[in-house]
N, C-alpha and C. Protein backbone atom coordinates (compact mmCIF):
# COMPACT_ATOMS: atom_id res chain seq x y z
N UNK A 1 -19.57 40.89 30.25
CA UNK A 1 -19.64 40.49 28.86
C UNK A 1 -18.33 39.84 28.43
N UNK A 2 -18.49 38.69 28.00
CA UNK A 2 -17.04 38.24 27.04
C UNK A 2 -16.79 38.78 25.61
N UNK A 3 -15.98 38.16 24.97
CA UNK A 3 -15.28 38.51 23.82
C UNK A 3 -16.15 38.70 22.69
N UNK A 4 -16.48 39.27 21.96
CA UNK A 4 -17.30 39.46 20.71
C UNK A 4 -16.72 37.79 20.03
N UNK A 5 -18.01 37.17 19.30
CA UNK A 5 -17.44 35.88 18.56
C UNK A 5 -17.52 36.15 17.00
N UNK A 6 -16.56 35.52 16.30
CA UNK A 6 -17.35 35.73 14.86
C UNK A 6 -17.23 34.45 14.29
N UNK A 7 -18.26 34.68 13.49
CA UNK A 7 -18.89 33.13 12.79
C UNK A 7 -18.02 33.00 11.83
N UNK A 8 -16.69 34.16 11.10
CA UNK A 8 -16.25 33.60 10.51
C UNK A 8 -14.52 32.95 10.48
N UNK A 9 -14.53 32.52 11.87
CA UNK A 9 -13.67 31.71 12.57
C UNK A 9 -12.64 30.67 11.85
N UNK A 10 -11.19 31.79 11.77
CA UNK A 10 -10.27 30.62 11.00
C UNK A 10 -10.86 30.31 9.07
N UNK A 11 -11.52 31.50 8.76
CA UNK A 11 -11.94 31.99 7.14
C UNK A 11 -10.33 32.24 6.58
N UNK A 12 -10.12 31.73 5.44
CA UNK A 12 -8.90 32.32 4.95
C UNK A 12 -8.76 33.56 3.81
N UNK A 13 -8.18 34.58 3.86
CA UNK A 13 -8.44 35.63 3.49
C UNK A 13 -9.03 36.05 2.05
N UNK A 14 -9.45 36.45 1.59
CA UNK A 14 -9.43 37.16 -0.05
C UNK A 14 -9.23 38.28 -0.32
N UNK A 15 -8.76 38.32 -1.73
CA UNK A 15 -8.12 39.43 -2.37
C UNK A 15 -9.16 40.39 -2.18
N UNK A 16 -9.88 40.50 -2.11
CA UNK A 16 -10.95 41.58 -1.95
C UNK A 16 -10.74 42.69 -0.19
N UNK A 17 -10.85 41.47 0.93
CA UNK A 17 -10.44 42.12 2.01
C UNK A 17 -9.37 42.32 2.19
N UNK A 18 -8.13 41.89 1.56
CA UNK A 18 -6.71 42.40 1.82
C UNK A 18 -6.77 43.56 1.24
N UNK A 19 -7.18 44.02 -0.49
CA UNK A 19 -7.57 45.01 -0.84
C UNK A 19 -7.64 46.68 0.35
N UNK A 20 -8.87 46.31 0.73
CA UNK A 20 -9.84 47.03 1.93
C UNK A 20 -8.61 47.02 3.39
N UNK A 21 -8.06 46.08 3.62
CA UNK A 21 -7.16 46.04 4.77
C UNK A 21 -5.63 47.65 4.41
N UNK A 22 -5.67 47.25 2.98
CA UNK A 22 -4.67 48.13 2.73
C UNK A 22 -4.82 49.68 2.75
N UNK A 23 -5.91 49.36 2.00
CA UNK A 23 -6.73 51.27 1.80
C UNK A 23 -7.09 51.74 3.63
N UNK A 24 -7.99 50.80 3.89
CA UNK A 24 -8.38 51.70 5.48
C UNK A 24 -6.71 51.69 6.17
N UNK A 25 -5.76 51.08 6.24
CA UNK A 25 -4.45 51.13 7.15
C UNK A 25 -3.95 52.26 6.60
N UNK A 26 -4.07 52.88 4.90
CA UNK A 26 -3.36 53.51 4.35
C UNK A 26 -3.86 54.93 4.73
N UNK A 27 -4.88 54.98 5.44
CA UNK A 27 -6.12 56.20 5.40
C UNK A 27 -6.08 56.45 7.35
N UNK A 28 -5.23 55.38 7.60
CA UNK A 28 -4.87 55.80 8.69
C UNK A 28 -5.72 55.39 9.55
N UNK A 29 -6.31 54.36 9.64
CA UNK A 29 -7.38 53.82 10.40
C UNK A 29 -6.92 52.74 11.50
N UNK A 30 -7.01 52.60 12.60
CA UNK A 30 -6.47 51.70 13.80
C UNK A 30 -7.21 50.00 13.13
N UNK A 31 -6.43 49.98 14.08
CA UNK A 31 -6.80 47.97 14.05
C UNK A 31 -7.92 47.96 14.67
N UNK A 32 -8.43 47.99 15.14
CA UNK A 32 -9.97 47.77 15.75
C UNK A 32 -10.83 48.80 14.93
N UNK A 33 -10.63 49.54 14.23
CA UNK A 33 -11.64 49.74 13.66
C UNK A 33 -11.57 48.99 11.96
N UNK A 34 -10.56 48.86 11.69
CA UNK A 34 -10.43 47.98 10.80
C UNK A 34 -10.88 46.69 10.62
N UNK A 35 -10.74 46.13 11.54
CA UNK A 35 -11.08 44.74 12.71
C UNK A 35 -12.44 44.69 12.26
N UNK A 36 -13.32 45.73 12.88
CA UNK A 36 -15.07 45.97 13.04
C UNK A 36 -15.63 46.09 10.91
N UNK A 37 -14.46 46.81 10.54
CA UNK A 37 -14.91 46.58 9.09
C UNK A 37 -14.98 45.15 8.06
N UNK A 38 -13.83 44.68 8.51
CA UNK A 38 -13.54 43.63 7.80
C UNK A 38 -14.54 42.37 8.38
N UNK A 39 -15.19 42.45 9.61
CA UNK A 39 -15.72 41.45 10.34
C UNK A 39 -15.09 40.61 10.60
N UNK A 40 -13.52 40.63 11.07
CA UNK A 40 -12.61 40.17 11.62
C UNK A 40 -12.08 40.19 12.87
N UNK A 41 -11.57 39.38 13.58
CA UNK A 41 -11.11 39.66 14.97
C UNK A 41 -9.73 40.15 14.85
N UNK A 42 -9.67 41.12 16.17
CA UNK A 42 -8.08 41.69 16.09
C UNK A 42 -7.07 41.34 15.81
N UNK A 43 -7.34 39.91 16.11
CA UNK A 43 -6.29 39.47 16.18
C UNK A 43 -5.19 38.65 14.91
N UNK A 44 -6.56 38.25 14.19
CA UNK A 44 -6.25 38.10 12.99
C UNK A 44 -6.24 38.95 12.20
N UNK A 45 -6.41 40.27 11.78
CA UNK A 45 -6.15 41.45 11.00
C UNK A 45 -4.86 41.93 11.71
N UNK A 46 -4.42 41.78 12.83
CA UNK A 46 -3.12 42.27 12.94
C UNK A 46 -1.78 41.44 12.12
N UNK A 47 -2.39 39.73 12.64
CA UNK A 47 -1.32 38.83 12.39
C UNK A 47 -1.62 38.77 10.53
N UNK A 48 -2.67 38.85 10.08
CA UNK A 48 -2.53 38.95 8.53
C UNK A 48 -1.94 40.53 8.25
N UNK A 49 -2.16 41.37 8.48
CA UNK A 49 -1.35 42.72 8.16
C UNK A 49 0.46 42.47 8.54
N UNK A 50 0.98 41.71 9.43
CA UNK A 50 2.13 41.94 9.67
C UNK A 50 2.46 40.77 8.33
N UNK A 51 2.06 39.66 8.31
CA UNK A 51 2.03 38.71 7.25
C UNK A 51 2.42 39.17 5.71
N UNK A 52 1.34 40.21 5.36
CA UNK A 52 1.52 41.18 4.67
C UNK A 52 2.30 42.26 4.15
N UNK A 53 2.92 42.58 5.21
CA UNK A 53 3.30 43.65 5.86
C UNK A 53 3.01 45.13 5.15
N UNK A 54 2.21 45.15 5.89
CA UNK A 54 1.00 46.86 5.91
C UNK A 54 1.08 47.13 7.53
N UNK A 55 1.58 48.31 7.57
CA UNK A 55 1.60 48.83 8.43
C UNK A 55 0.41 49.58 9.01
N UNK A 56 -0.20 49.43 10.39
CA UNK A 56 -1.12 49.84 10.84
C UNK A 56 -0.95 50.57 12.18
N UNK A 57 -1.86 52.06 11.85
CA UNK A 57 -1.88 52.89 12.63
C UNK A 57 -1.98 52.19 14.08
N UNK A 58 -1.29 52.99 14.92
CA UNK A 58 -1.72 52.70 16.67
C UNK A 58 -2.26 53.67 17.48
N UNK A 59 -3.43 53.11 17.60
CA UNK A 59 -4.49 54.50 18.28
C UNK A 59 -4.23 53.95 19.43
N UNK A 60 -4.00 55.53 20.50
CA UNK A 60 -4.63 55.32 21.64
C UNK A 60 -5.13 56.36 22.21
């Protein structure tokens, strides 16, 4: 299997999901599951959280 795709590819953010980015990071929630909420790829919820800067839990 490859990479999960999402259709919403290079979307630029809104106040609504930064909102939601803050509360689940604040509640202690990892990046991939954050990721799976927002319908975002990892990679961009990491690089917009550091952007941000909200600190996000590191599960392993």
């Amino acid at each position: 299997m490859g990479k999960e795709r999402f259709e919403r590819h290079k979307q630029p953010w809104n106040a609504e999901e930064a909102a939601q980015l803050r509360l689940l990071a604040s509640k202690g929630q990892g990046l991939k599951q954050i990721a799976k909420a927002l319908n975002r790829s990892e990679e961009s919820t990491k690089t917009f959280a550091r952007q941000q800067k909200i600190k996000v839990a590191k599960k392993r």
